[in-house]
C-alpha atoms as a PDB file:
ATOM      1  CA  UNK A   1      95.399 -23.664   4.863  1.00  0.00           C
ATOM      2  CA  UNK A   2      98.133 -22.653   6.525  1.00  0.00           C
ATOM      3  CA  UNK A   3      98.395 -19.809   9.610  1.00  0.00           C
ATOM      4  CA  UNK A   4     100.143 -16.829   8.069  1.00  0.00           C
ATOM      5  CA  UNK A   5     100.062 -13.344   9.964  1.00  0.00           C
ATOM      6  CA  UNK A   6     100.261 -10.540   7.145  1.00  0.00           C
ATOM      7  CA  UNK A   7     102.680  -8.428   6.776  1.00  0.00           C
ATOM      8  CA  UNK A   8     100.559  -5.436   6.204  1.00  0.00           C
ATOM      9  CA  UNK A   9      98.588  -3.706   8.188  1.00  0.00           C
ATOM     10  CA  UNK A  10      95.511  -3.065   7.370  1.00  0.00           C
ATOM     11  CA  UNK A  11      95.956   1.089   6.220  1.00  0.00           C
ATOM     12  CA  UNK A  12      98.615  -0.671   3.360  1.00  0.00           C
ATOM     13  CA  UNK A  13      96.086  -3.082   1.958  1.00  0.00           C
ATOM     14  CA  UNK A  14      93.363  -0.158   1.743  1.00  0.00           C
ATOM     15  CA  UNK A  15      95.936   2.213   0.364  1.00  0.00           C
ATOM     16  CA  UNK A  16      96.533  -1.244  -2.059  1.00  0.00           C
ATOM     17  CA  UNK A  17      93.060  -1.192  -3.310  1.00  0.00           C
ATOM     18  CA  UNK A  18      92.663   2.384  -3.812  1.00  0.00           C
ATOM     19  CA  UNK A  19      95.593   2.826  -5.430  1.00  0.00           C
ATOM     20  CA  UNK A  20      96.186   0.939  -8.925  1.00  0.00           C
ATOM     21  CA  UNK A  21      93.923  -0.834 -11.617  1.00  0.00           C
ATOM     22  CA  UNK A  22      91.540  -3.639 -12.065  1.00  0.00           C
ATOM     23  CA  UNK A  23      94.724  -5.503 -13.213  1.00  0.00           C
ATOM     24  CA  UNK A  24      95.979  -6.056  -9.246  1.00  0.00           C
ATOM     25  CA  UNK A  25      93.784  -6.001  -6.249  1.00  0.00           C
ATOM     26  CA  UNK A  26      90.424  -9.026  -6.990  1.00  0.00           C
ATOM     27  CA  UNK A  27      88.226  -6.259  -4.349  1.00  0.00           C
ATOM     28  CA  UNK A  28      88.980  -3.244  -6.971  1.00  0.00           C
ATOM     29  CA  UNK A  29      88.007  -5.564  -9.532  1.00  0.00           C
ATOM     30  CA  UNK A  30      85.033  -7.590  -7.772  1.00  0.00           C
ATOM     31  CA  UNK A  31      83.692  -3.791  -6.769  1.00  0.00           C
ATOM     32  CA  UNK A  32      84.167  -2.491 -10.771  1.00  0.00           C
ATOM     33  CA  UNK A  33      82.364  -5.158 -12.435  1.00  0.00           C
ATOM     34  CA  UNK A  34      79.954  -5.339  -9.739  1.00  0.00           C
ATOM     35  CA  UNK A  35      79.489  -1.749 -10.777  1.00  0.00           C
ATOM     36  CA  UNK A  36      78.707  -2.087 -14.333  1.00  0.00           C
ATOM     37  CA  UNK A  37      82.388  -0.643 -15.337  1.00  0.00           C
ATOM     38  CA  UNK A  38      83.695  -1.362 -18.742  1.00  0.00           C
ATOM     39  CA  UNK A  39      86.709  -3.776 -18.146  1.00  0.00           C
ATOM     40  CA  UNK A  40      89.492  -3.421 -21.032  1.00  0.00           C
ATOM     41  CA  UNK A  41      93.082  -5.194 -21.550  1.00  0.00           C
ATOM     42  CA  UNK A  42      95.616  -2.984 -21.687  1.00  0.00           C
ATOM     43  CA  UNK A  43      99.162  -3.344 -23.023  1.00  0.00           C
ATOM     44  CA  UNK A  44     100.099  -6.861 -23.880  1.00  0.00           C
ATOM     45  CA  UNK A  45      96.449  -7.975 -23.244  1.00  0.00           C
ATOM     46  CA  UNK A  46      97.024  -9.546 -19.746  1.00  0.00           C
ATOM     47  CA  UNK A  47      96.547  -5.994 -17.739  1.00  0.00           C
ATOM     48  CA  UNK A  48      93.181  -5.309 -17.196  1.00  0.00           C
ATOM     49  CA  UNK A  49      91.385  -1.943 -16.445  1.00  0.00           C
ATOM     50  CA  UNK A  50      88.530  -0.181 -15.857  1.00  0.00           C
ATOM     51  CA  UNK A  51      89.773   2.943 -18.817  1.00  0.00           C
ATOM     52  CA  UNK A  52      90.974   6.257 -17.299  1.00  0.00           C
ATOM     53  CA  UNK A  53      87.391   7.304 -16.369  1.00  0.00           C
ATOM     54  CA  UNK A  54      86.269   3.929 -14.602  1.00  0.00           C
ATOM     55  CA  UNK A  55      89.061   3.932 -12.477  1.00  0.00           C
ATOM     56  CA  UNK A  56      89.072   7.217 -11.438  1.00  0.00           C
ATOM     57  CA  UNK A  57      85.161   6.744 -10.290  1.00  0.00           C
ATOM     58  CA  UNK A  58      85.875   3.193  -8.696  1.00  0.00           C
ATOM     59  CA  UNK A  59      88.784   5.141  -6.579  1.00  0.00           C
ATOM     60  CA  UNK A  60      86.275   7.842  -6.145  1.00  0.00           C
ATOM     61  CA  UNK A  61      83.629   5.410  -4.596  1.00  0.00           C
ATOM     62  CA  UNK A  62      86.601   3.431  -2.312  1.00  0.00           C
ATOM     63  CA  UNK A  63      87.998   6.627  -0.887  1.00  0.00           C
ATOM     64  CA  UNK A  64      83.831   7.693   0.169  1.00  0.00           C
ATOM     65  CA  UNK A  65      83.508   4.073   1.681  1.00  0.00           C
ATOM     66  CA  UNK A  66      86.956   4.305   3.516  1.00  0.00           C
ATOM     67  CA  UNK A  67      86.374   7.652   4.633  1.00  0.00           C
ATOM     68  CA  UNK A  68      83.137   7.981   5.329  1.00  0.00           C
ATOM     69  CA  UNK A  69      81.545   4.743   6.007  1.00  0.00           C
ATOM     70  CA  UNK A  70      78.089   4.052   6.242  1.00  0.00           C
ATOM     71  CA  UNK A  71      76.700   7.466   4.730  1.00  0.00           C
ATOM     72  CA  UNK A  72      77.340   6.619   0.701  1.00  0.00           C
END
């Protein structure tokens, strides 16, 4: 494997997870199915999500554990 230094920092991959759908970040969707959230395809059937609902409790549940860690 080759040495690579990111480009982002590490507020920009947080803000990455939080942000979005189950279709892009593998932690948001590790963390939903982990969960027990319904995962759907979307659109051309290669998007997937959590549904309006899911996603709005997974980013619920991210921005507890990035904001107040340890007391969830």
């Amino acid at each position: 494997m080759a040495n690579r230094t990111s480009t982002q920092n590490l507020r920009k991959r947080v803000r990455y997870h939080y942000r979005g759908n189950a279709a892009g970040p593998t932690l948001r969707l590790t963390l939903g199915c982990m969960l027990g959230l319904e995962l759907r395809r979307v659109g051309s059937g290669k998007r997937m999500t959590f549904g309006k609902a899911g996603e709005t409790t997974l980013s619920q549940l991210i921005d507890q554990a990035v904001t107040r860690p340890g007391r969830g």
